[in-house]
PDB file of N, CA and C in Angstrom:
ATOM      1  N   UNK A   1     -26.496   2.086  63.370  1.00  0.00           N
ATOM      2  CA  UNK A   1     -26.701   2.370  64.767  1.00  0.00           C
ATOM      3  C   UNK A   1     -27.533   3.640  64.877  1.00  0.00           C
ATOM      4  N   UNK A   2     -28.519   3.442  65.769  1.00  0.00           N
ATOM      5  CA  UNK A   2     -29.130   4.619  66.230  1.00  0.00           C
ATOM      6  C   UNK A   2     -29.559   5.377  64.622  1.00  0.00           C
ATOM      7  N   UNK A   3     -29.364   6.536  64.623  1.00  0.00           N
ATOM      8  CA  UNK A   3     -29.722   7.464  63.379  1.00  0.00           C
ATOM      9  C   UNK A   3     -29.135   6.780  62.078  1.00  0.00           C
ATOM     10  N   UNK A   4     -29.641   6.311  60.766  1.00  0.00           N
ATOM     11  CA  UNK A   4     -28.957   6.500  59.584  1.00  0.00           C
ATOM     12  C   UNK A   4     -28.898   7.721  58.815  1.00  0.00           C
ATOM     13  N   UNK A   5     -27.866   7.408  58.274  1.00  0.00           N
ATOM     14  CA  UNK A   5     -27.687   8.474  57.042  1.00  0.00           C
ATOM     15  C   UNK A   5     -29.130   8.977  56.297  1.00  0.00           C
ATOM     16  N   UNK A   6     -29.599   8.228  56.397  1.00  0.00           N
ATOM     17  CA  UNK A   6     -30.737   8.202  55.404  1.00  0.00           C
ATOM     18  C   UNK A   6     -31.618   9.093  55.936  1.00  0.00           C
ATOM     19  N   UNK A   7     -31.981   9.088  57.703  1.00  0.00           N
ATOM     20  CA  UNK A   7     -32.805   9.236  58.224  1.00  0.00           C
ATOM     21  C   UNK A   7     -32.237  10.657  58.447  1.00  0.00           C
ATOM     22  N   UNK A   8     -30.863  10.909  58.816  1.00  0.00           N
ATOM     23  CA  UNK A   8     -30.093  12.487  58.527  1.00  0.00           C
ATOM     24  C   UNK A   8     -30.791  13.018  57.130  1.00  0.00           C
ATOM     25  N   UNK A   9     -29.903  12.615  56.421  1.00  0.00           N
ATOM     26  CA  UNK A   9     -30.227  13.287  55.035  1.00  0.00           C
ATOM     27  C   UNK A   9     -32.070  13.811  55.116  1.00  0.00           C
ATOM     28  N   UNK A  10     -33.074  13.387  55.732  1.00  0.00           N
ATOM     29  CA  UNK A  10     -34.022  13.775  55.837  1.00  0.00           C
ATOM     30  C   UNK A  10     -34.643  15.816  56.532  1.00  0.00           C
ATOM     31  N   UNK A  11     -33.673  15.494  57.200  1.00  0.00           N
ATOM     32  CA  UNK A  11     -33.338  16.350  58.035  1.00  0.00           C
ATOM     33  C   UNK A  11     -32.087  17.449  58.135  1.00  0.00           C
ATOM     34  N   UNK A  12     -31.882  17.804  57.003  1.00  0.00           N
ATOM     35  CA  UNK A  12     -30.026  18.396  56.798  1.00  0.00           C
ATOM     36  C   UNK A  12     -29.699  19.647  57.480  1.00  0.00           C
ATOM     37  N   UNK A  13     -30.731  20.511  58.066  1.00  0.00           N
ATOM     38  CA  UNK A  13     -30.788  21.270  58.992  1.00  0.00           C
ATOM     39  C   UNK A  13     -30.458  21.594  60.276  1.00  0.00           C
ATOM     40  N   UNK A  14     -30.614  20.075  60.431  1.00  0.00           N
ATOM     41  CA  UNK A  14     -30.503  19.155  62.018  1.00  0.00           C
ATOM     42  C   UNK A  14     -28.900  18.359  61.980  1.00  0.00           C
ATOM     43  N   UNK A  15     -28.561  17.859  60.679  1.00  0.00           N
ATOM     44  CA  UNK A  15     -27.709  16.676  61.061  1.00  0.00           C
ATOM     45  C   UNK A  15     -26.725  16.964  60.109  1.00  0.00           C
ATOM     46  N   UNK A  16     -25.713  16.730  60.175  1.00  0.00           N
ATOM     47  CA  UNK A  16     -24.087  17.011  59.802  1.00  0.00           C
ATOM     48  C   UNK A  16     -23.489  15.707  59.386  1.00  0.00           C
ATOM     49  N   UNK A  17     -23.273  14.964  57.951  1.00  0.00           N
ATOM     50  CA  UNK A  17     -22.583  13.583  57.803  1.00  0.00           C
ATOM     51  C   UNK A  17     -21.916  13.732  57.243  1.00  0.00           C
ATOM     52  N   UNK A  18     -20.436  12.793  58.000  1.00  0.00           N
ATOM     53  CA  UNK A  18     -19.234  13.194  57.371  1.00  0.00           C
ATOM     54  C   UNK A  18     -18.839  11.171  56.840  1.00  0.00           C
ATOM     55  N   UNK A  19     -17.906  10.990  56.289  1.00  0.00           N
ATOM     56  CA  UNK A  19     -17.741  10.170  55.758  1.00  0.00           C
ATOM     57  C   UNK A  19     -16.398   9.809  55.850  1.00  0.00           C
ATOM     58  N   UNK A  20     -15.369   9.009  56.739  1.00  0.00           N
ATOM     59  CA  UNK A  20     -14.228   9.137  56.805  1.00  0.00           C
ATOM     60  C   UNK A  20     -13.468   7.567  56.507  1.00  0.00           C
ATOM     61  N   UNK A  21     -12.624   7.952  55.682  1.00  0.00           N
ATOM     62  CA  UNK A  21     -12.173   6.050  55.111  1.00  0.00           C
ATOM     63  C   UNK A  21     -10.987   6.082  56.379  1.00  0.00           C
ATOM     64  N   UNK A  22     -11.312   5.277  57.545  1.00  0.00           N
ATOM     65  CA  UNK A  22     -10.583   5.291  58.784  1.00  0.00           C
ATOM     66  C   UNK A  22      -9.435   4.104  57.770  1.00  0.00           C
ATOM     67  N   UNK A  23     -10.045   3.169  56.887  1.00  0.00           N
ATOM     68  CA  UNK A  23      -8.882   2.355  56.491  1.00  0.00           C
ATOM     69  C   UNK A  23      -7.178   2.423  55.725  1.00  0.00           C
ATOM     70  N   UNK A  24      -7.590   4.275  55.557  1.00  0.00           N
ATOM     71  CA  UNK A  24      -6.270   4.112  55.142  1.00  0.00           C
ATOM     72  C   UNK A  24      -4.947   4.543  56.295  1.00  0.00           C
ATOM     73  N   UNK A  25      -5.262   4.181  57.659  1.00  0.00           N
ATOM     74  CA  UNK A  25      -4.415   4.137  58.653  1.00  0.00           C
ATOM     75  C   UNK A  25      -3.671   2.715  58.914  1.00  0.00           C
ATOM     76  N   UNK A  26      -2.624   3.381  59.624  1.00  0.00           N
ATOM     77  CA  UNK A  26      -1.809   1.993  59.397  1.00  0.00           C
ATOM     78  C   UNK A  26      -2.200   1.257  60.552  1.00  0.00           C
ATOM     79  N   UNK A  27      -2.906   1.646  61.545  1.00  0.00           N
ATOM     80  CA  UNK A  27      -3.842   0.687  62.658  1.00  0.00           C
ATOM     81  C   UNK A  27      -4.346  -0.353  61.785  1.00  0.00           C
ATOM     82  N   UNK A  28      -5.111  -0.266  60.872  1.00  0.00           N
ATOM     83  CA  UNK A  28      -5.827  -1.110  59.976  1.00  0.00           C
ATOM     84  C   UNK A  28      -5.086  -1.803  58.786  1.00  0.00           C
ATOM     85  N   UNK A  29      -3.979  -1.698  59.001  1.00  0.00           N
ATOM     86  CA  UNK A  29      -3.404  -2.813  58.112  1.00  0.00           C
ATOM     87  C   UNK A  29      -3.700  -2.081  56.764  1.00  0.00           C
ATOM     88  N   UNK A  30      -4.034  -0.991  56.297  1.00  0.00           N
ATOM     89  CA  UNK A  30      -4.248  -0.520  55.480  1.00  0.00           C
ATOM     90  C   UNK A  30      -5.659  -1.038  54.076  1.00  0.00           C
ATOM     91  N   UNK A  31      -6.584  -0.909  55.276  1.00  0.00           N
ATOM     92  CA  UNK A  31      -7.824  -1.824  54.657  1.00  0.00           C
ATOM     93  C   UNK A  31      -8.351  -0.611  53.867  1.00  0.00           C
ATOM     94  N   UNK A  32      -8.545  -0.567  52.917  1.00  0.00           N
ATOM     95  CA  UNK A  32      -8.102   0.931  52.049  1.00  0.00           C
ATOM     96  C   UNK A  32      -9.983   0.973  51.699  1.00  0.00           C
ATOM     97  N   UNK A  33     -10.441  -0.074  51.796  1.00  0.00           N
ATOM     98  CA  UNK A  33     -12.424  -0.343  51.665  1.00  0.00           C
ATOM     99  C   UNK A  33     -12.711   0.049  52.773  1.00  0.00           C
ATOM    100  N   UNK A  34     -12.133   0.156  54.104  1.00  0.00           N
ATOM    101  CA  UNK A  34     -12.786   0.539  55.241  1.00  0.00           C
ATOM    102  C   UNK A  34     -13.352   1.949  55.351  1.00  0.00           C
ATOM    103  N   UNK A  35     -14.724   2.001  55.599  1.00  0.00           N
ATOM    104  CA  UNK A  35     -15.244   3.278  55.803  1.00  0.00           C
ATOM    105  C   UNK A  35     -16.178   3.744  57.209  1.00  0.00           C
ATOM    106  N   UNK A  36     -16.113   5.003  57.529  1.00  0.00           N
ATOM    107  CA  UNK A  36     -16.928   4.948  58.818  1.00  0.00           C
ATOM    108  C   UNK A  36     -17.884   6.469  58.158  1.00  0.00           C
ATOM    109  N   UNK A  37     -19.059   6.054  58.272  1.00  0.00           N
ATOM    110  CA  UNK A  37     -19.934   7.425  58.415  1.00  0.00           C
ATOM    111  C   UNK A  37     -20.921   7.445  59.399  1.00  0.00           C
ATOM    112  N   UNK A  38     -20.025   9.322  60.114  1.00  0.00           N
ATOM    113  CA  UNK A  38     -20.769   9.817  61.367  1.00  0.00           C
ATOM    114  C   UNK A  38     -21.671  10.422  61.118  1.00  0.00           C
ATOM    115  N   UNK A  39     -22.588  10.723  61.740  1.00  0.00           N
ATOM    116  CA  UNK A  39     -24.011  11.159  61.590  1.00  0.00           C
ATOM    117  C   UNK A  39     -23.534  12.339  63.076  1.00  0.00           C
ATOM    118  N   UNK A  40     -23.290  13.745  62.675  1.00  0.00           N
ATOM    119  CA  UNK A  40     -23.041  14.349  64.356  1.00  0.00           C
ATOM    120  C   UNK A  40     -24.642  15.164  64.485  1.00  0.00           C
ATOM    121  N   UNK A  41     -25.231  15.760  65.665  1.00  0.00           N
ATOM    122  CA  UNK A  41     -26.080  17.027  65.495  1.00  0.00           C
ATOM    123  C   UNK A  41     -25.646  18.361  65.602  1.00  0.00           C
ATOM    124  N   UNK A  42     -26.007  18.973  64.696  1.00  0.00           N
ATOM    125  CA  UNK A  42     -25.571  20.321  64.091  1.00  0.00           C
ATOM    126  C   UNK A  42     -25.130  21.214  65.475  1.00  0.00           C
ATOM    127  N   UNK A  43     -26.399  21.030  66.327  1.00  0.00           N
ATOM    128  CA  UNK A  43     -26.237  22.489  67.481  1.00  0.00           C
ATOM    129  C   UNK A  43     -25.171  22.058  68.320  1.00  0.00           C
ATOM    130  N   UNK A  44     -25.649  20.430  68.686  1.00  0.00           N
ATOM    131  CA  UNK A  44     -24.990  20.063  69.869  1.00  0.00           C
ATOM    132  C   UNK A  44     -23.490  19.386  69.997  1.00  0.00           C
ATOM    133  N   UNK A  45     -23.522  18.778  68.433  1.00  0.00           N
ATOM    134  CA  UNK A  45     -21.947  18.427  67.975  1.00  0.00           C
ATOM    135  C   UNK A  45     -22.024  16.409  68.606  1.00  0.00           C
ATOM    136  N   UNK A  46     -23.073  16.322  69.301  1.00  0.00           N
ATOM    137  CA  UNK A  46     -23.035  14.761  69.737  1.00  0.00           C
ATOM    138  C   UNK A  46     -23.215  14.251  68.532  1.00  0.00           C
ATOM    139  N   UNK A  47     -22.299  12.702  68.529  1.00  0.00           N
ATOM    140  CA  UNK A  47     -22.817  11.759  67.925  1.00  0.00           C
ATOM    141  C   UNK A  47     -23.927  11.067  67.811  1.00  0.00           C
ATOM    142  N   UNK A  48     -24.986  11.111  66.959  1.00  0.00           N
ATOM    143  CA  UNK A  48     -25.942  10.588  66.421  1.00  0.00           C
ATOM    144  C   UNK A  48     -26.271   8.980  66.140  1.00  0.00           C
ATOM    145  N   UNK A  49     -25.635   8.992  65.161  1.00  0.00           N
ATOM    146  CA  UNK A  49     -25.160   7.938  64.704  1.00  0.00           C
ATOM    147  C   UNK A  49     -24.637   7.271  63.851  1.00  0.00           C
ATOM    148  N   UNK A  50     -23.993   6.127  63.681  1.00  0.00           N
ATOM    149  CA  UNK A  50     -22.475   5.830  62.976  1.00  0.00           C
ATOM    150  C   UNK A  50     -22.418   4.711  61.898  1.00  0.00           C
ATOM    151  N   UNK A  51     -21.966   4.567  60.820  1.00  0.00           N
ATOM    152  CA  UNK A  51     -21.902   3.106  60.039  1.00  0.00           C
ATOM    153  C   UNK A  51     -20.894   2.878  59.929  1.00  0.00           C
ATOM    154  N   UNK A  52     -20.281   2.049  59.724  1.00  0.00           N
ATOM    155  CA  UNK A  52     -18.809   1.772  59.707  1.00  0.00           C
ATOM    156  C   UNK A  52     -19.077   0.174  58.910  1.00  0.00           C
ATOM    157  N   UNK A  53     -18.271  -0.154  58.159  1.00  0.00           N
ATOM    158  CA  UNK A  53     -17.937  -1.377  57.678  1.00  0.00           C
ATOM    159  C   UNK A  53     -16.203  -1.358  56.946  1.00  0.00           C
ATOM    160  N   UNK A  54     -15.524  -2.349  57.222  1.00  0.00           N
ATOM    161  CA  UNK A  54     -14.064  -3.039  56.908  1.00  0.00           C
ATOM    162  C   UNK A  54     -13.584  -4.240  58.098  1.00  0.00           C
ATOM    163  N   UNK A  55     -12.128  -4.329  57.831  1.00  0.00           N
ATOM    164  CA  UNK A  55     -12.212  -5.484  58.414  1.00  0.00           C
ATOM    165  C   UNK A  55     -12.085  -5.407  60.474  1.00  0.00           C
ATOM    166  N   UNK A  56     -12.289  -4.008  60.370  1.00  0.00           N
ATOM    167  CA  UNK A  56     -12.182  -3.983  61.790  1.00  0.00           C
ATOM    168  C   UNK A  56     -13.460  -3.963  62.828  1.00  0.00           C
ATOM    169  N   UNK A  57     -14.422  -3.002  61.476  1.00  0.00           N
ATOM    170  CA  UNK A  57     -15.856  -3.156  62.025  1.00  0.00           C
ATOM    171  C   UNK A  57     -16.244  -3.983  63.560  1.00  0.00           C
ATOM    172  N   UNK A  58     -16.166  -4.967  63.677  1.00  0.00           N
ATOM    173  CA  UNK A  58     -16.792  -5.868  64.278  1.00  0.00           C
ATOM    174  C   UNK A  58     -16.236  -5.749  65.660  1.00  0.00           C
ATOM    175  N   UNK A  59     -14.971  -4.832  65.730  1.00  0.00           N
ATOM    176  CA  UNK A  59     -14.651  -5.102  67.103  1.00  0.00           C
ATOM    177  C   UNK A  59     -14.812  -3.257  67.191  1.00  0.00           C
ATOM    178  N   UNK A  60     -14.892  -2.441  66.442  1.00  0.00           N
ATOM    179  CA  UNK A  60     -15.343  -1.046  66.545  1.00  0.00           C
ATOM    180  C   UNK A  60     -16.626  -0.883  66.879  1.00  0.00           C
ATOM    181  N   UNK A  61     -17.516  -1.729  66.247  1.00  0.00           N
ATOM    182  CA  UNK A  61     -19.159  -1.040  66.607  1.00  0.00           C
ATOM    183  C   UNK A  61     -19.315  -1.135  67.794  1.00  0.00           C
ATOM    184  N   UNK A  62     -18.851  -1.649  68.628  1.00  0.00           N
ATOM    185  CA  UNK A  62     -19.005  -1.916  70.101  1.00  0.00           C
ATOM    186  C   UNK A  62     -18.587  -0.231  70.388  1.00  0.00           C
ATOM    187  N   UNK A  63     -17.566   0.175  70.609  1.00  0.00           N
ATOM    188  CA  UNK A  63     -17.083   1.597  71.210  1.00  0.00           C
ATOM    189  C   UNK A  63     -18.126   2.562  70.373  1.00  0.00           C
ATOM    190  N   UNK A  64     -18.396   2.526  69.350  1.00  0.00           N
ATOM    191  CA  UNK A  64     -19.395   3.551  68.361  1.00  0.00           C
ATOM    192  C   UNK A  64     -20.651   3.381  68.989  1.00  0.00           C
ATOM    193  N   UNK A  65     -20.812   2.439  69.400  1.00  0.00           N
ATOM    194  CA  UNK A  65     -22.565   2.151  70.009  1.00  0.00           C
ATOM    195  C   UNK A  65     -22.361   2.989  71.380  1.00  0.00           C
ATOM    196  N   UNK A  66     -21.245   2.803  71.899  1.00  0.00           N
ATOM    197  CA  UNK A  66     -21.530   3.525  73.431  1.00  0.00           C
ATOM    198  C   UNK A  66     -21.397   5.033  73.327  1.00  0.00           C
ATOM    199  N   UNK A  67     -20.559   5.267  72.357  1.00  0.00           N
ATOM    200  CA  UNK A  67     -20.458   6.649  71.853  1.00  0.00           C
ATOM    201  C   UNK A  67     -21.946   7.393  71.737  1.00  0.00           C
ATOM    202  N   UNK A  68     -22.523   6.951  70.561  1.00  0.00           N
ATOM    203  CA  UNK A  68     -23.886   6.998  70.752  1.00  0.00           C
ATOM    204  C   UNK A  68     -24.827   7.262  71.631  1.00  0.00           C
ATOM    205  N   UNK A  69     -24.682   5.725  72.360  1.00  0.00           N
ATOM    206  CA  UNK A  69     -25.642   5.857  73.779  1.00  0.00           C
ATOM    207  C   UNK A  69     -25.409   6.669  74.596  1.00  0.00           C
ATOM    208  N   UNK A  70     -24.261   7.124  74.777  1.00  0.00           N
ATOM    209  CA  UNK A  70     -24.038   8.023  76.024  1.00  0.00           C
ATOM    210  C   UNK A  70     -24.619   9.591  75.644  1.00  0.00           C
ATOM    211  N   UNK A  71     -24.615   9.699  74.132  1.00  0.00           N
ATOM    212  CA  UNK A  71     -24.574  10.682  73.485  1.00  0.00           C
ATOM    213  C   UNK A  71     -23.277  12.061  73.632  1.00  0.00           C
ATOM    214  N   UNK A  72     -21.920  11.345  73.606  1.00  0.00           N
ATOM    215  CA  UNK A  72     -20.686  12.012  73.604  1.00  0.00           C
ATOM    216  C   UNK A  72     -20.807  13.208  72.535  1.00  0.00           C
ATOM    217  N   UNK A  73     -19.556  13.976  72.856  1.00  0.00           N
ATOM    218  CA  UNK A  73     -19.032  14.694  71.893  1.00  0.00           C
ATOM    219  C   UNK A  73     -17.990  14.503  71.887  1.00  0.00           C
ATOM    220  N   UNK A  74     -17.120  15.426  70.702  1.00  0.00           N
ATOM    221  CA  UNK A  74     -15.598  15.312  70.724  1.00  0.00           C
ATOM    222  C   UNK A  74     -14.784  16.205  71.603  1.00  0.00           C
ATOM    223  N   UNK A  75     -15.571  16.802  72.500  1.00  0.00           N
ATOM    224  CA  UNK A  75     -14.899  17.404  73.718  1.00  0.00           C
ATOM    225  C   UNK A  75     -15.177  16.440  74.696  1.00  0.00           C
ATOM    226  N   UNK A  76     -16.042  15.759  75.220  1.00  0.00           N
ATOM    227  CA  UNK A  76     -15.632  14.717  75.851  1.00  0.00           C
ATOM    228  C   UNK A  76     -15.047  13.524  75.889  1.00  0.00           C
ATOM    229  N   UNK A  77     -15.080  12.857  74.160  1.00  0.00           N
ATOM    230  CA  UNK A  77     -13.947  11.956  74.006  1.00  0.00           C
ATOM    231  C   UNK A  77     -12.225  12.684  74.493  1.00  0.00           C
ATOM    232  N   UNK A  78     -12.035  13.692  74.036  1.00  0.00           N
ATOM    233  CA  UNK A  78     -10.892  14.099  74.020  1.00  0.00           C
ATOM    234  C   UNK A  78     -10.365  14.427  76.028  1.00  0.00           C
ATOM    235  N   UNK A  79     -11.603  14.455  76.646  1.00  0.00           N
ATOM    236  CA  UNK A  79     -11.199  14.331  77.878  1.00  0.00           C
ATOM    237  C   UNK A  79     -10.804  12.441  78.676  1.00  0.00           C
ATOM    238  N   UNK A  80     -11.122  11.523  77.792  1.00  0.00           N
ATOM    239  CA  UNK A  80     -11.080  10.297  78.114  1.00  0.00           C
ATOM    240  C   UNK A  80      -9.220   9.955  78.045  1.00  0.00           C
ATOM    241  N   UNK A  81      -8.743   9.030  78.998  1.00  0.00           N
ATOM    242  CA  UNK A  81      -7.757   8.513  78.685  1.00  0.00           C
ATOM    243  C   UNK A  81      -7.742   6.931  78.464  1.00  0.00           C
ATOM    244  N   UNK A  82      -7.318   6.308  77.389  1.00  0.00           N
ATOM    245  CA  UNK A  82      -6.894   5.229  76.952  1.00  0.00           C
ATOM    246  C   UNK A  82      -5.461   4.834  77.522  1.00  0.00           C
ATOM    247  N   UNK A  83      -5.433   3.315  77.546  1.00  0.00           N
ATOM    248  CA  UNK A  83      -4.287   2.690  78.474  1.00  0.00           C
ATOM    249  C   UNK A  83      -3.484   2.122  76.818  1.00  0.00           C
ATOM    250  N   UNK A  84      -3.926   2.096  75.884  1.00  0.00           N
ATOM    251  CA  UNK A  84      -2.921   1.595  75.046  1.00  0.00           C
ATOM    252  C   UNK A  84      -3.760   2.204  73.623  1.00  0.00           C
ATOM    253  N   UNK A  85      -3.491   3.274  72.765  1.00  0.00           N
ATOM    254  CA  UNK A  85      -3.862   3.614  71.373  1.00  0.00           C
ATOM    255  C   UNK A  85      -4.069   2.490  70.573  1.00  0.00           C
ATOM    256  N   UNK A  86      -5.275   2.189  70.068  1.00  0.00           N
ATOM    257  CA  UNK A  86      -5.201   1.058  69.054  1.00  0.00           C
ATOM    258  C   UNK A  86      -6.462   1.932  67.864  1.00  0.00           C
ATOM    259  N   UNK A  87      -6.994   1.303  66.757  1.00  0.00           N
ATOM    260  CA  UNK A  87      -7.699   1.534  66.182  1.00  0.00           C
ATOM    261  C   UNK A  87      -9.483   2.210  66.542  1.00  0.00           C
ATOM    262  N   UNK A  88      -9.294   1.669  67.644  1.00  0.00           N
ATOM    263  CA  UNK A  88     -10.154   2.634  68.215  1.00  0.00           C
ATOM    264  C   UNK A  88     -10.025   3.665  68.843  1.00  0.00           C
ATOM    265  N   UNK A  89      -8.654   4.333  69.116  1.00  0.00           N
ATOM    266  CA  UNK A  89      -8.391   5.216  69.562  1.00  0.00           C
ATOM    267  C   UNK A  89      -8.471   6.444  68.172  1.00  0.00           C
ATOM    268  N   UNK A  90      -7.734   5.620  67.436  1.00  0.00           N
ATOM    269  CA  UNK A  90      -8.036   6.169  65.990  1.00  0.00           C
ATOM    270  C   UNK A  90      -9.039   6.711  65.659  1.00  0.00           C
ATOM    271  N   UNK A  91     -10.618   5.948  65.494  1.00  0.00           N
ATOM    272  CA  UNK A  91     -11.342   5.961  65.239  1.00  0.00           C
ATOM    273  C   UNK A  91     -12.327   7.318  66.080  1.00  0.00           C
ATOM    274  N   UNK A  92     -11.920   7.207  67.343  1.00  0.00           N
ATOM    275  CA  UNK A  92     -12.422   8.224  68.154  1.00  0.00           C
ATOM    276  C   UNK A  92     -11.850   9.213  68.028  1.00  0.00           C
ATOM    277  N   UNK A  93     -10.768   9.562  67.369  1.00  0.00           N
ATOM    278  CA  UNK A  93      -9.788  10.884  67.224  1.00  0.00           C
ATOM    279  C   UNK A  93     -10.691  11.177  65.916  1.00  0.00           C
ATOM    280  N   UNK A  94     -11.572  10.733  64.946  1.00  0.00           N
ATOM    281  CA  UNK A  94     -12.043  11.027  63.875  1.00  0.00           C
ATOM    282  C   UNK A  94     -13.435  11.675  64.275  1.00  0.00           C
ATOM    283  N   UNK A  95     -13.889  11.562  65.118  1.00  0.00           N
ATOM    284  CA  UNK A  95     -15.535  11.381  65.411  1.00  0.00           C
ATOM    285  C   UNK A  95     -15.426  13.553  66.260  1.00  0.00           C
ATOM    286  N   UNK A  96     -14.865  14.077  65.162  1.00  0.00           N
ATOM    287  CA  UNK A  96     -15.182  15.338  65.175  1.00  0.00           C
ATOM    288  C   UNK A  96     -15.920  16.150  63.871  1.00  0.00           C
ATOM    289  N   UNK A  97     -17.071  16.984  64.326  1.00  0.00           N
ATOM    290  CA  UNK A  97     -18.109  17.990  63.147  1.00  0.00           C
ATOM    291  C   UNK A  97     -17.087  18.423  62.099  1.00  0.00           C
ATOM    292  N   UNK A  98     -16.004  19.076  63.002  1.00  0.00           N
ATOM    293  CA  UNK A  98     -15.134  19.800  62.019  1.00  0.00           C
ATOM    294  C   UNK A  98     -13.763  19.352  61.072  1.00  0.00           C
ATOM    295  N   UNK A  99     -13.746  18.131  61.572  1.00  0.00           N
ATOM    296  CA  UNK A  99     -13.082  16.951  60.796  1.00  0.00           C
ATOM    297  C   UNK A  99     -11.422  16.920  61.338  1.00  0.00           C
ATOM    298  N   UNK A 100     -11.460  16.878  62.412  1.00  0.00           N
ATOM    299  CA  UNK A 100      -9.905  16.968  63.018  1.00  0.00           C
ATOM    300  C   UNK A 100     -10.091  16.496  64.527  1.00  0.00           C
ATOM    301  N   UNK A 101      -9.714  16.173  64.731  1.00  0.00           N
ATOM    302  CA  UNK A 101      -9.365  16.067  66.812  1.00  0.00           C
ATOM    303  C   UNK A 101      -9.046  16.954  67.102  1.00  0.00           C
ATOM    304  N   UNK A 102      -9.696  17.950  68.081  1.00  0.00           N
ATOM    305  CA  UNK A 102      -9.222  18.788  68.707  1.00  0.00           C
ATOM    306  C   UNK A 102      -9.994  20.029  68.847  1.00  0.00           C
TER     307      UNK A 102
END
């Protein structure tokens, strides 16, 4: 989506990639191959852009793409409220520079 790693790594000045195995949560059934890498920008802390592959992928890239598009941060995810925590709630509690929610 949007920025790769690849296209970061070009740029390491600019771009911040973190690499987080969201699969070893128990949201995920414990898909222990599942991985998500964020691409954030250094100054601004927005999400860039994201890869993710396991078995949840397919219903995550949807929320990661809007993440993206909107160009969020993790101070504005953390102002959002969710009606029921699921794996994407998960997933968005991860999508911080400094590697924590909060």
């Amino acid at each position: 989506m949007s920025l790769t790693p690849e296209q970061a790594q070009v740029e390491p000045d600019k771009y911040q990639e973190q690499v987080l195995p969201y699969g070893k949560s128990f949201d995920t059934k414990h898909d222990d191959d599942a991985e998500l890498t964020v691409i954030f920008e250094k100054e601004t802390h927005k999400v860039a852009g994201a890869v993710i592959y396991g078995g949840q992928a397919a219903s995550l890239i949807n929320t990661l793409t809007f993440v993206v598009d909107k160009g969020l941060t993790n101070d504005d995810l953390e102002q959002m409220i969710f009606g029921f925590p699921d794996v994407s709630y998960s997933i968005l509690g991860m999508l911080n520079p400094n590697g924590a929610m909060g």
